[in-house]
Protein backbone atom coordinates (compact mmCIF):
# COMPACT_ATOMS: atom_id res chain seq x y z
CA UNK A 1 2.05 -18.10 10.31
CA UNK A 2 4.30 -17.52 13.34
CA UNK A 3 5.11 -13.98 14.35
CA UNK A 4 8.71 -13.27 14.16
CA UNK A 5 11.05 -14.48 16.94
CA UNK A 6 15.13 -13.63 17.95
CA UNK A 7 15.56 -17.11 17.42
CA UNK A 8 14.76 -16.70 13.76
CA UNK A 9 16.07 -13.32 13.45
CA UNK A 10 18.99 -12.98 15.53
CA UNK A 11 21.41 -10.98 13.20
CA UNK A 12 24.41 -12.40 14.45
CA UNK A 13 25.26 -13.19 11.10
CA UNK A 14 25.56 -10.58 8.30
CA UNK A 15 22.89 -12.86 6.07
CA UNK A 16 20.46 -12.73 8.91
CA UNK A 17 21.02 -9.30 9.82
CA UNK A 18 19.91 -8.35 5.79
CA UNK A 19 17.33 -10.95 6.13
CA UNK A 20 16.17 -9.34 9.69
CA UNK A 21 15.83 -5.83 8.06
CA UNK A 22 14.14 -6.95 4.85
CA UNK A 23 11.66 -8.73 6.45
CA UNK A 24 10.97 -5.87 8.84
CA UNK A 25 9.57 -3.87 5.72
CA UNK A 26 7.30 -6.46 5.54
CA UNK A 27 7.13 -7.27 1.87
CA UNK A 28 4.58 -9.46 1.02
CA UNK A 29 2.77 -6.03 1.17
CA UNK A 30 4.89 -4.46 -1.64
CA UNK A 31 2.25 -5.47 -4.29
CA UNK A 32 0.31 -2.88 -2.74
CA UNK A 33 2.92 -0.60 -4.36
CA UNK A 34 5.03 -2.12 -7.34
CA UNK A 35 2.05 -3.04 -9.30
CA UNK A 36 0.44 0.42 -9.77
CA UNK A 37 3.53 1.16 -11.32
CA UNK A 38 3.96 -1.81 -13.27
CA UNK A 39 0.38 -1.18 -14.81
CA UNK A 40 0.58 2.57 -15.42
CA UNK A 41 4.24 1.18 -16.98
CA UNK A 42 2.19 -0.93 -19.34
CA UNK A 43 -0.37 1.76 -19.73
CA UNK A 44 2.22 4.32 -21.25
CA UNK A 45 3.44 1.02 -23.43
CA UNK A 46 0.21 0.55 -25.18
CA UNK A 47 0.17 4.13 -26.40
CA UNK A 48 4.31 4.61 -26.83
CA UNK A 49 4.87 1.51 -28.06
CA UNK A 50 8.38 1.28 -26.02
CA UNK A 51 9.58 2.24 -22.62
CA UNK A 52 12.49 3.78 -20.95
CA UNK A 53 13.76 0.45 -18.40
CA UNK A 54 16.23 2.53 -16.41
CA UNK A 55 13.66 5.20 -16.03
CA UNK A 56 10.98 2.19 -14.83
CA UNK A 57 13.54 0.59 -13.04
CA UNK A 58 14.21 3.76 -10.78
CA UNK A 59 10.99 4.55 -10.41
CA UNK A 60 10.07 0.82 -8.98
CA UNK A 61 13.02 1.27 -6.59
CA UNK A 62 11.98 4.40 -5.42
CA UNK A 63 8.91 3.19 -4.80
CA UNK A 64 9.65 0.24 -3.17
CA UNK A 65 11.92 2.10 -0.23
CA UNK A 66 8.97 4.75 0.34
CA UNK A 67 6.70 2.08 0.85
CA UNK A 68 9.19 0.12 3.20
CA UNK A 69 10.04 3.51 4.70
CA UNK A 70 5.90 4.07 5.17
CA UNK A 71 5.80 0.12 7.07
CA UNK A 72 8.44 0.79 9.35
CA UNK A 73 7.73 3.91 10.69
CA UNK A 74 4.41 3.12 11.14
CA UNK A 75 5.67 -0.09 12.98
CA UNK A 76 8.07 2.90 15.18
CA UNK A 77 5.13 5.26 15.78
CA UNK A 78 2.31 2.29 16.91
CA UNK A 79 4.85 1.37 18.96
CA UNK A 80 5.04 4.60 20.53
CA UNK A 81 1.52 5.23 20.62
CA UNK A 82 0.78 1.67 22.24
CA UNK A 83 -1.31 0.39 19.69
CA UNK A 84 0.58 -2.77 18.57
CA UNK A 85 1.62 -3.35 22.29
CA UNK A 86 -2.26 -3.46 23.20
CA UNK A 87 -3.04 -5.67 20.09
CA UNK A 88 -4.20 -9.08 20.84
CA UNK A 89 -7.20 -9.25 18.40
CA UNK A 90 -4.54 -9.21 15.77
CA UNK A 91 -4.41 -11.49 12.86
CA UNK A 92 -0.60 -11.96 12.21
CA UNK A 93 0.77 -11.15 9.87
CA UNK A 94 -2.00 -8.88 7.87
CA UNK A 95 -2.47 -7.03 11.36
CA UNK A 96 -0.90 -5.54 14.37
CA UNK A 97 2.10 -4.72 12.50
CA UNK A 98 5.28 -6.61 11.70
CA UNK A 99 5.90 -7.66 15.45
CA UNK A 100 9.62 -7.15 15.27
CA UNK A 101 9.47 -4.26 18.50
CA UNK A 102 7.05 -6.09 20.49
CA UNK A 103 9.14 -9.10 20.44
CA UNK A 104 12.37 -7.65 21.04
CA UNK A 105 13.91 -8.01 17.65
CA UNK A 106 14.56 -4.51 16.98
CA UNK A 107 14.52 -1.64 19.14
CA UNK A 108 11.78 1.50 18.60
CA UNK A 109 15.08 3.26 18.16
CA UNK A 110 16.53 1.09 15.79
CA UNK A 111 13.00 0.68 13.71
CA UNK A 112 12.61 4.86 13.62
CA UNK A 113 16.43 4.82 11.90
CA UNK A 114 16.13 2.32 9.42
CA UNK A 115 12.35 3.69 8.59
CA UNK A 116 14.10 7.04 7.95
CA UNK A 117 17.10 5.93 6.16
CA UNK A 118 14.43 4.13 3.94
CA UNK A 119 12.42 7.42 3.40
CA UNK A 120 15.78 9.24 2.38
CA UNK A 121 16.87 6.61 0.03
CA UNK A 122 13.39 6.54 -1.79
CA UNK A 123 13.56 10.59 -1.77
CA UNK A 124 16.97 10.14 -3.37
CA UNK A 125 16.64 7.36 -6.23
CA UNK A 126 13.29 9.45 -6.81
CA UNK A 127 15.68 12.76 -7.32
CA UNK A 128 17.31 10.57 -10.37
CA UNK A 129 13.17 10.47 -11.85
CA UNK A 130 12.74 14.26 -11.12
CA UNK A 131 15.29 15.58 -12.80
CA UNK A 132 14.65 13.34 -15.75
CA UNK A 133 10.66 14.26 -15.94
CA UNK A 134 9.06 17.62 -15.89
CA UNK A 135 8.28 20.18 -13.03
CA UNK A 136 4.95 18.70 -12.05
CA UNK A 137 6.67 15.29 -10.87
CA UNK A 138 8.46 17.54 -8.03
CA UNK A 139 4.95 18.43 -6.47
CA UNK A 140 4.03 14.81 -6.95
CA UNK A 141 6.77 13.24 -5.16
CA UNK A 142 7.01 16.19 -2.50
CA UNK A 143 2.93 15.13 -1.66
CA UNK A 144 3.96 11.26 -1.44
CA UNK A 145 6.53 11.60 0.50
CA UNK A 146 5.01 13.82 3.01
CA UNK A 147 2.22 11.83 2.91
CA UNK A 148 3.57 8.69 3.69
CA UNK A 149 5.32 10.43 6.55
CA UNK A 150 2.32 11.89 8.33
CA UNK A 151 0.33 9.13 7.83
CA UNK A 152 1.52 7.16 11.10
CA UNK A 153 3.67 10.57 12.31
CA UNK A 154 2.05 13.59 14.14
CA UNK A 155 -0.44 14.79 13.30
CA UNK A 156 -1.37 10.86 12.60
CA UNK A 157 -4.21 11.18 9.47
CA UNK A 158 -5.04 7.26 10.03
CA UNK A 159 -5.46 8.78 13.77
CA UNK A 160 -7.67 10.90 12.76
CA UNK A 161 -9.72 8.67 10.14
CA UNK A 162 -8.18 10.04 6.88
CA UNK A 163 -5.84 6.94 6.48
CA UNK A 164 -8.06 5.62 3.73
CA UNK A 165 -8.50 8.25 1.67
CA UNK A 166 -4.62 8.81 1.82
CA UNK A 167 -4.50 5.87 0.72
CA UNK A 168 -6.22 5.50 -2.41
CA UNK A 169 -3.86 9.01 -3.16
CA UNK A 170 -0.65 7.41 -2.02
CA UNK A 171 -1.25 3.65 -3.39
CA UNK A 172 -3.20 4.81 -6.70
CA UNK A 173 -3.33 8.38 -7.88
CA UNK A 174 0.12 9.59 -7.05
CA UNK A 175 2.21 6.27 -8.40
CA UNK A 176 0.13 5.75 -11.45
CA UNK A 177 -0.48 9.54 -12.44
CA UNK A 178 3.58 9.87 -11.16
CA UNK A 179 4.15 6.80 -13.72
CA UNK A 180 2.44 8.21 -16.41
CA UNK A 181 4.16 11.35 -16.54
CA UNK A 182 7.68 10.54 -15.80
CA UNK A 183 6.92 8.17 -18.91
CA UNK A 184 5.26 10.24 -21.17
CA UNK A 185 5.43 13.53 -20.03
CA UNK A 186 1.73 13.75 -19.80
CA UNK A 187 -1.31 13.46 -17.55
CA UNK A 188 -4.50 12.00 -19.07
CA UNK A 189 -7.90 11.71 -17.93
CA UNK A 190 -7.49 7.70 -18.05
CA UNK A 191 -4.18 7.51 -16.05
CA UNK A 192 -6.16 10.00 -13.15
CA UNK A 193 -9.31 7.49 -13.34
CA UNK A 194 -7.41 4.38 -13.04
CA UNK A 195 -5.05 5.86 -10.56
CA UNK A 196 -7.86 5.99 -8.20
CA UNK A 197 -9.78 2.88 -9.35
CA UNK A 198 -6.67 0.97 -7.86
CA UNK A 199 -5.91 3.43 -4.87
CA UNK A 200 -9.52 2.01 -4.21
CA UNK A 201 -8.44 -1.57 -4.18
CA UNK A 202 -5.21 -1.22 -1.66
CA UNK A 203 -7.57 1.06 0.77
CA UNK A 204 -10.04 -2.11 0.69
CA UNK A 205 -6.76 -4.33 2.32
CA UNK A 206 -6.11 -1.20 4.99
CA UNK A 207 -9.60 -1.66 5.67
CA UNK A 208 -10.34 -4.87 6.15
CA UNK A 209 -6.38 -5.28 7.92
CA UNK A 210 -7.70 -2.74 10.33
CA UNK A 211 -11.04 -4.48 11.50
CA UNK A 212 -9.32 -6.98 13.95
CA UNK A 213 -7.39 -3.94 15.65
CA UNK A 214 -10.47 -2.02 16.26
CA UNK A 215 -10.43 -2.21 20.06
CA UNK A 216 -6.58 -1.91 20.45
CA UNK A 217 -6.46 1.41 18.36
CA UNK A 218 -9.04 2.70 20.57
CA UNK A 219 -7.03 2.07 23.48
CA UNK A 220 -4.51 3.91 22.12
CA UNK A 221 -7.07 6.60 20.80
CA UNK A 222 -5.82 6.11 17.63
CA UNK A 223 -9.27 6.95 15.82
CA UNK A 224 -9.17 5.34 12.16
CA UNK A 225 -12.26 4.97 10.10
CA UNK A 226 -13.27 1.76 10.99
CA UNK A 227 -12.98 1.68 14.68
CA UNK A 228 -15.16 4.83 14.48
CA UNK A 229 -17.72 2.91 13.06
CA UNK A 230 -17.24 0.05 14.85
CA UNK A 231 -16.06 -3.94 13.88
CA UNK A 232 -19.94 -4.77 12.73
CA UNK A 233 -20.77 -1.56 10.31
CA UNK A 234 -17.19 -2.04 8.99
CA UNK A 235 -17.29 -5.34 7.88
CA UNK A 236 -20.25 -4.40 6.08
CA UNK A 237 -18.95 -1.54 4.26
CA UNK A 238 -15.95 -3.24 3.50
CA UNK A 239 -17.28 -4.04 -0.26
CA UNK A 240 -18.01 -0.19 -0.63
CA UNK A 241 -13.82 0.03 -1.83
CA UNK A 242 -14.17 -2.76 -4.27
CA UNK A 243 -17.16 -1.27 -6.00
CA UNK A 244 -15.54 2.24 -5.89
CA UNK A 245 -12.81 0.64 -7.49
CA UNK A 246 -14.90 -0.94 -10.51
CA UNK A 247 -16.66 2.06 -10.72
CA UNK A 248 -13.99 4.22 -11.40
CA UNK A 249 -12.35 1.34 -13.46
CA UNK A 250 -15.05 1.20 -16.13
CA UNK A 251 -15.76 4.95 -16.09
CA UNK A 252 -11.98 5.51 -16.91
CA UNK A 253 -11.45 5.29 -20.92
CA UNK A 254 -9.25 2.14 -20.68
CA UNK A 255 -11.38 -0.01 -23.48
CA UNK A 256 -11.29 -3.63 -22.84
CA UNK A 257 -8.12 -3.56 -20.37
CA UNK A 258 -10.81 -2.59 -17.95
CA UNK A 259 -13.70 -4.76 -18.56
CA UNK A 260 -11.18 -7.85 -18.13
CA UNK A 261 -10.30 -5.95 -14.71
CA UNK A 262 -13.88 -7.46 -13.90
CA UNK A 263 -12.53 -11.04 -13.21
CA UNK A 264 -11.42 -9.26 -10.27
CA UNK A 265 -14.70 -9.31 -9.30
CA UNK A 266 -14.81 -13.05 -8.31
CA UNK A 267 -12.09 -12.66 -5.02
CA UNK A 268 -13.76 -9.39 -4.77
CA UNK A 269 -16.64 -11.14 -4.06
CA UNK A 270 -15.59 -14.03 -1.92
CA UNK A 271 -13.39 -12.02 0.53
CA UNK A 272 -16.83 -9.48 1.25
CA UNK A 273 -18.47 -12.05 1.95
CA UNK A 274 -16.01 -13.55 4.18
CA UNK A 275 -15.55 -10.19 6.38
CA UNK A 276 -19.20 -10.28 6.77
CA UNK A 277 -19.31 -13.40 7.91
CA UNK A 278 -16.48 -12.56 10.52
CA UNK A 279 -14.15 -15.09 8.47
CA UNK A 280 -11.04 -12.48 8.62
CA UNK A 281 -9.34 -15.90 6.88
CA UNK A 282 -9.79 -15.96 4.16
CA UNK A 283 -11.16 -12.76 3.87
CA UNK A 284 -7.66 -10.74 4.42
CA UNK A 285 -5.74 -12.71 1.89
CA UNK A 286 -7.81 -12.22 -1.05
CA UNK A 287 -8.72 -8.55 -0.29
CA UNK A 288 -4.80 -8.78 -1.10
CA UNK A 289 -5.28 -11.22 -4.60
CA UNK A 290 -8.48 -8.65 -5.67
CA UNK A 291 -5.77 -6.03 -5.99
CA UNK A 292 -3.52 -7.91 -7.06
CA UNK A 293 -5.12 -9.58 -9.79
CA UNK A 294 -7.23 -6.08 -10.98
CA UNK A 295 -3.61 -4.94 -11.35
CA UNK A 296 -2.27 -7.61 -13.28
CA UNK A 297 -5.28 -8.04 -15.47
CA UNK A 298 -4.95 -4.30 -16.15
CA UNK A 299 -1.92 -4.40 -16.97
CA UNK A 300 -2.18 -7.36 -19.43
CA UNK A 301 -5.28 -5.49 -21.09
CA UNK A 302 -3.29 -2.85 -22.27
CA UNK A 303 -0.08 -5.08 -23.52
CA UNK A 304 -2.86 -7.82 -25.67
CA UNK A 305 -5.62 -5.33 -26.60
């Protein structure tokens, strides 16, 4: 795929210019996001039998502009840090983020604003699912939020190698346990166990997105995980997060919505041994399709069984 270009976004046109900005969030990464919540919303159907939609809907939108806010700012502070500029191992566009500053589409300027305005407009629709849940929610969205700021913002945790692990809290345990109680009013010991089952899954895509920009994050000294250990031991460990992530899966009391999770197991599979073999495509793409399709499967569990 071609990286983006000021020929394709040029924004002269009020179409473009909404195109330009959408596509700067990069979305094809929202599944990453939206369905945690779309299978902790089918979780809380199996057992309620019904759901409020405004209440999901608001809670998907939320959602959705944290994680755009999360992309864009950490397209702003890469920038700033020179790790995208010194990027040419990258594998566009899983890799070396969405481009648009490097080639002169937006401004760092520009990308910092709209990254923020994003992060205040999540903080705001999530406001209309705070005051409509219970007290704990407030804590929960006060963590993701902060969390998603500080993740590419001073003091950096992917700089300092805790970008996985924040992760599988931001991408599985907060969103699904956040779901679950904004639905239902209650935390269970399933919703906790499958929250981090699938935080698992999306930490396996930062992983293996992160192998090819091993040598420019150290340039930059931005110190993740993987570039500690190095391009070889990571590719190895790479499977570690889907295992994790089956692991938790079948340890969590979700009955037979979690064994057919297991089909998972077959892109799982293919895309470790892929990495290992150096094969970043296909090995990026269906890292993406293992979460994916352990999300939808989940989710389909609990609305047949």
């Amino acid at each position: 795929m071609a990286e983006p270009s000021v020929e394709v976004f040029h924004g002269s046109t009020t179409g473009n210019l909404i195109k330009t900005y959408f596509v700067a969030t990069r979305p094809a990464f929202f599944t990453a996001s939206l369905l945690p919540i779309l299978t902790a919303l089918a979780y809380v159907w199996r057992d309620a039998g019904q759901l409020d939609i405004f209440l999901a809907l608001t809670i998907l939108i939320s959602v959705a502009c944290v994680h755009a806010a999360a992309n864009v700012l950490n397209d702003f502070h890469d920038a700033r840090n020179g790790t995208d500029g010194a990027n040419t191992g990258r594998v566009f566009p899983f890799s070396g983020g969405s481009r648009f500053i490097q080639n002169g589409i937006l401004s760092e300027q520009e990308t910092q604003r709209y990254g923020l305005t994003l992060l205040v407009a999540g903080s705001l629709t999530g406001l209309i699912v705070l005051f409509s849940s219970g007290p704990l929610l407030w804590g929960i969205g006060l963590i993701g939020a902060l969390l998603a700021y500080i993740y590419s913002a001073p003091p950096c945790l992917a700089c300092r190698g805790l970008g996985d692990i924040t992760i599988v809290i931001c991408f599985g345990l907060l969103p699904v346990t956040g779901t679950v109680y904004a639905m239902s009013g209650d935390i269970d010991s399933g919703s906790i166990w499958m929250g981090l089952g699938i935080g698992c899954f999306v930490a396996a895509i930062l992983w293996v997105n992160s192998i090819p920009d091993i040598d420019a994050d150290l340039t930059a000294g931005k110190r993740t995980l993987p570039s500690r250990l190095g391009a070889g031991r990571a590719a190895m460990l790479h499977g570690l997060w889907f295992g994790a992530g089956f692991i938790l899966l079948l340890l969590a009391p979700l009955g037979n919505a979690g064994l057919l999770a297991l089909i998972g197991a077959i892109p799982a599979v293919l895309a470790t041994g892929a990495v290992i073999k150096g094969r970043m495509i296909p090995a990026m793409p269906l890292t993406i399709v293992t979460q994916a399709l352990v999300c939808v499967l989940l989710a389909l569990g609990f609305v047949l069984f």
